[in-house]
Protein backbone atom coordinates (compact mmCIF):
# COMPACT_ATOMS: atom_id res chain seq x y z
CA UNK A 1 -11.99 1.41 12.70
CA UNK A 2 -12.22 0.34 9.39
CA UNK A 3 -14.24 -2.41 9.47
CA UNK A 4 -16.52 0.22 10.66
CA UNK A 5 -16.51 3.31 8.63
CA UNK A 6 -19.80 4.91 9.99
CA UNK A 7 -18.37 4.95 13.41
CA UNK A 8 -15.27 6.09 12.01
CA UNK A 9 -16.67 8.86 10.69
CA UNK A 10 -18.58 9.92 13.76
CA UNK A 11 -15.10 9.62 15.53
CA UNK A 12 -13.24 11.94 13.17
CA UNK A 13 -16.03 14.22 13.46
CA UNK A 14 -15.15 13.98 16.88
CA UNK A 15 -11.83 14.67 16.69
CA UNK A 16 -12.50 17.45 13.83
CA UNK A 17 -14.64 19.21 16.26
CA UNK A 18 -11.96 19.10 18.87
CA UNK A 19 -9.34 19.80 17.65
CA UNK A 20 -11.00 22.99 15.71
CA UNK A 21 -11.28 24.08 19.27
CA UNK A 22 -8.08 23.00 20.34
CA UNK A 23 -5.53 21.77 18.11
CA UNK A 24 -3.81 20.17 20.39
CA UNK A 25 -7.17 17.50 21.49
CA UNK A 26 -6.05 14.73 19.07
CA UNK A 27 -7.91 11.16 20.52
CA UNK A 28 -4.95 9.24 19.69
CA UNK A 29 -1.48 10.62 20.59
CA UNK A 30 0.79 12.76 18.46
CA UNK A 31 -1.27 12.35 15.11
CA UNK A 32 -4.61 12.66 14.79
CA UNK A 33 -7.42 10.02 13.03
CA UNK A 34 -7.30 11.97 9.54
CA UNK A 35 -3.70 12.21 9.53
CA UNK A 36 -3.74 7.95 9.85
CA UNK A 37 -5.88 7.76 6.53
CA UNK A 38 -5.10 7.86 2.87
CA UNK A 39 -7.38 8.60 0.99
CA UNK A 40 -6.22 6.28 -1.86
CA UNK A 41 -6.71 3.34 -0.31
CA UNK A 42 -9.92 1.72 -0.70
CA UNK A 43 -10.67 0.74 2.85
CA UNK A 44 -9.78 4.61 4.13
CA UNK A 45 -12.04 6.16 1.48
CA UNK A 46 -15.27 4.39 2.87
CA UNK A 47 -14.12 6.13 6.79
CA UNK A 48 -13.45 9.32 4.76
CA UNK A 49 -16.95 9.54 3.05
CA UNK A 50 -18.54 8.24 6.25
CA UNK A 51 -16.70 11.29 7.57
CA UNK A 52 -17.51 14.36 4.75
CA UNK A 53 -20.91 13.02 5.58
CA UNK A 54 -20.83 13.85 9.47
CA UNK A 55 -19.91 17.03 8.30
CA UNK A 56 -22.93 17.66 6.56
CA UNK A 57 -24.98 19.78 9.17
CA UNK A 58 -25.12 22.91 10.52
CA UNK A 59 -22.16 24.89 12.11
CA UNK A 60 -20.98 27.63 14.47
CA UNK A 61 -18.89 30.35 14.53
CA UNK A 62 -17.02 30.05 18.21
CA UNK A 63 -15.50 32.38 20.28
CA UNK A 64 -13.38 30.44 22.42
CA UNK A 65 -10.81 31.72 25.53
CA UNK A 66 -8.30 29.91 27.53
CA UNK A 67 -6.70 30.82 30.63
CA UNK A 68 -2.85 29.22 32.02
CA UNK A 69 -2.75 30.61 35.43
CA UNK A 70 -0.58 30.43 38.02
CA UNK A 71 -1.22 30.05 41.85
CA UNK A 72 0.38 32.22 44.12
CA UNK A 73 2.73 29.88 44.96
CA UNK A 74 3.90 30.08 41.52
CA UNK A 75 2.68 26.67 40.12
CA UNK A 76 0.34 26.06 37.14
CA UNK A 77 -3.31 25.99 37.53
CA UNK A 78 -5.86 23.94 35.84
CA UNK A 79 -6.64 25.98 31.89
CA UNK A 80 -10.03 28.08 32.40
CA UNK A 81 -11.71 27.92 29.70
CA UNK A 82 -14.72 29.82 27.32
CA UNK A 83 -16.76 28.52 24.71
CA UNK A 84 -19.22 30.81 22.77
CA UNK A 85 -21.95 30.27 20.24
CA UNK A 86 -21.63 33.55 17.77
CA UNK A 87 -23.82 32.64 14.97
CA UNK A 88 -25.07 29.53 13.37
CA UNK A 89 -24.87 28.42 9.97
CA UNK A 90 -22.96 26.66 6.68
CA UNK A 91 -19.18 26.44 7.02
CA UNK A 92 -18.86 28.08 3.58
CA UNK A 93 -20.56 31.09 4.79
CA UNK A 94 -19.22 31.10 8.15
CA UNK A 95 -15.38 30.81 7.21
CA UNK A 96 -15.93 33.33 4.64
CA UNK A 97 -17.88 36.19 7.00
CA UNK A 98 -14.81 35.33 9.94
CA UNK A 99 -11.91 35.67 6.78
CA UNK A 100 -13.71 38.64 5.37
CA UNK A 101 -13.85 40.29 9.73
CA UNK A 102 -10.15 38.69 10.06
CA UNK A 103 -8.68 40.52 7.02
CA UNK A 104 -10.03 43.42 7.89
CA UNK A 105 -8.69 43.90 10.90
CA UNK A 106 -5.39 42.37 9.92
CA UNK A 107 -5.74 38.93 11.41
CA UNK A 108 -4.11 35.67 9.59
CA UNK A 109 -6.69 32.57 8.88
CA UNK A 110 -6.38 29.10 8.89
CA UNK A 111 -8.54 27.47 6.41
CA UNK A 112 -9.35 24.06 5.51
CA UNK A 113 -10.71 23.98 2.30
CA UNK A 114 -11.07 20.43 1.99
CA UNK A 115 -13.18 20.19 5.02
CA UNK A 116 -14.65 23.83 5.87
CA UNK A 117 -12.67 24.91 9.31
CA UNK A 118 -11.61 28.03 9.44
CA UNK A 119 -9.76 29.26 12.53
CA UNK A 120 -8.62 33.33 13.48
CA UNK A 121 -5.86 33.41 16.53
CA UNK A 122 -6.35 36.69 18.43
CA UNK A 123 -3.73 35.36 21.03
CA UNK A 124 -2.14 32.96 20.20
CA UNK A 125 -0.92 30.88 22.94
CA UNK A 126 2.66 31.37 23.98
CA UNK A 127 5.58 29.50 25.95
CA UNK A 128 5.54 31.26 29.37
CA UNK A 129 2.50 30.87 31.65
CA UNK A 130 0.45 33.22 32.97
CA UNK A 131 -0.88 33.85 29.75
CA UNK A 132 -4.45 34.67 27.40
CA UNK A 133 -5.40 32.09 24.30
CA UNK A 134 -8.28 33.91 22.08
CA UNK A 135 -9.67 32.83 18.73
CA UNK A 136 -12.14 32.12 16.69
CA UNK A 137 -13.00 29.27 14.91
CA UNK A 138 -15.89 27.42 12.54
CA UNK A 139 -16.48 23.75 13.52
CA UNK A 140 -19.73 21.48 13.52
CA UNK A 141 -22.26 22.95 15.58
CA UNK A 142 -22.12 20.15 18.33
CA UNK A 143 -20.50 22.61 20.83
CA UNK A 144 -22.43 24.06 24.05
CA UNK A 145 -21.47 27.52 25.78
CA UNK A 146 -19.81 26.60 28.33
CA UNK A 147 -17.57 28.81 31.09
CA UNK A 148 -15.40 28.45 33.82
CA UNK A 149 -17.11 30.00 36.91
CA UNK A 150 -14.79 33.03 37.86
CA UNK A 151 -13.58 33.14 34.27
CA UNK A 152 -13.90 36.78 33.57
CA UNK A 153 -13.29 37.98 36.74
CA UNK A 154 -9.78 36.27 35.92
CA UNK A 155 -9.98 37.36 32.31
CA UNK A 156 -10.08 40.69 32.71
CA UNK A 157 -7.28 40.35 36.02
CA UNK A 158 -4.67 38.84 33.20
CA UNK A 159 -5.56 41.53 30.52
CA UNK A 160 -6.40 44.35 31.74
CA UNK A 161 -9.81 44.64 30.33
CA UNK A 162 -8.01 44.61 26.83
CA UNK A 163 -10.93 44.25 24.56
CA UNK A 164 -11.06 41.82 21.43
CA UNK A 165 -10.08 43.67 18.02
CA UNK A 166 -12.60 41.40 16.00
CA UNK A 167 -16.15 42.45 16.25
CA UNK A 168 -18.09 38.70 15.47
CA UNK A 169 -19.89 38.33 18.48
């Protein structure tokens, strides 16, 4: 990887993007790329600027569900999932307008400063399946909407029809 910072930096924009998502999507077990780098050492620097400069296009603001189901038979399904496009833009602005929504309405964020995520749990996700994961969350705008057929039939099954206390979308 570090004889090739370019494609380093396309892979921890990779893993960035994921793992803004999901936090849990590292590529390489229980650390993830960034973690693996120092940013004192000459050789890491190079993968880090190759990196900052990845992150140099336009973002989105995500709205993104998860489902853990279980089957009637009491065992766990495969995670149904929801990824939506809210609004498009730089991740200054957009961590700023979802802070400025969060805080409002009483809702913690998690922001990178160093690198621009920001990231507002609505549900967190918990120990004990069935359960809801909600949130939202600014990452490089390589993401498509994407949703698992029978999603909110299933959605709205789980929770009742609860609606989402953060008006972004």
């Amino acid at each position: 990887m570090r004889a090739h910072p370019d494609i380093a930096g396309e892979v921890l924009r990779l893993e960035y993007t994921a793992m803004s998502l999901n936090p849990n999507a590292k590529l390489y077990g229980k650390r993830s790329l960034l973690e693996l780098l120092d940013p004192d050492r000459p050789e890491d620097r190079a993968c880090l600027e190759a990196f900052e400069r990845e992150l140099d296009m336009p973002w989105a603001l995500y709205h993104v569900r998860r489902l853990f189901l279980l089957s009637e038979t009491g065992k766990r399904r495969p995670v149904m999932r929801s990824t939506e496009r809210v609004d498009l833009g730089r991740p200054h602005q957009l961590a700023q307008r979802l802070i400025s929504v969060s805080e409002r309405h009483g809702i913690d964020v998690e922001h990178d400063q160093r690198y621009g995520r920001a990231r507002a749990w609505l549900r967190p996700r918990r120990e004990n399946w069935p359960m809801a994961e909600e949130l939202f969350v600014t990452a490089p705008a390589r993401v498509i909407d994407k949703q698992d057929t029978a999603f909110e039939r299933e959605w709205h099954a789980l929770l009742s029809g609860t609606p989402t206390p953060l008006p972004l979308n």
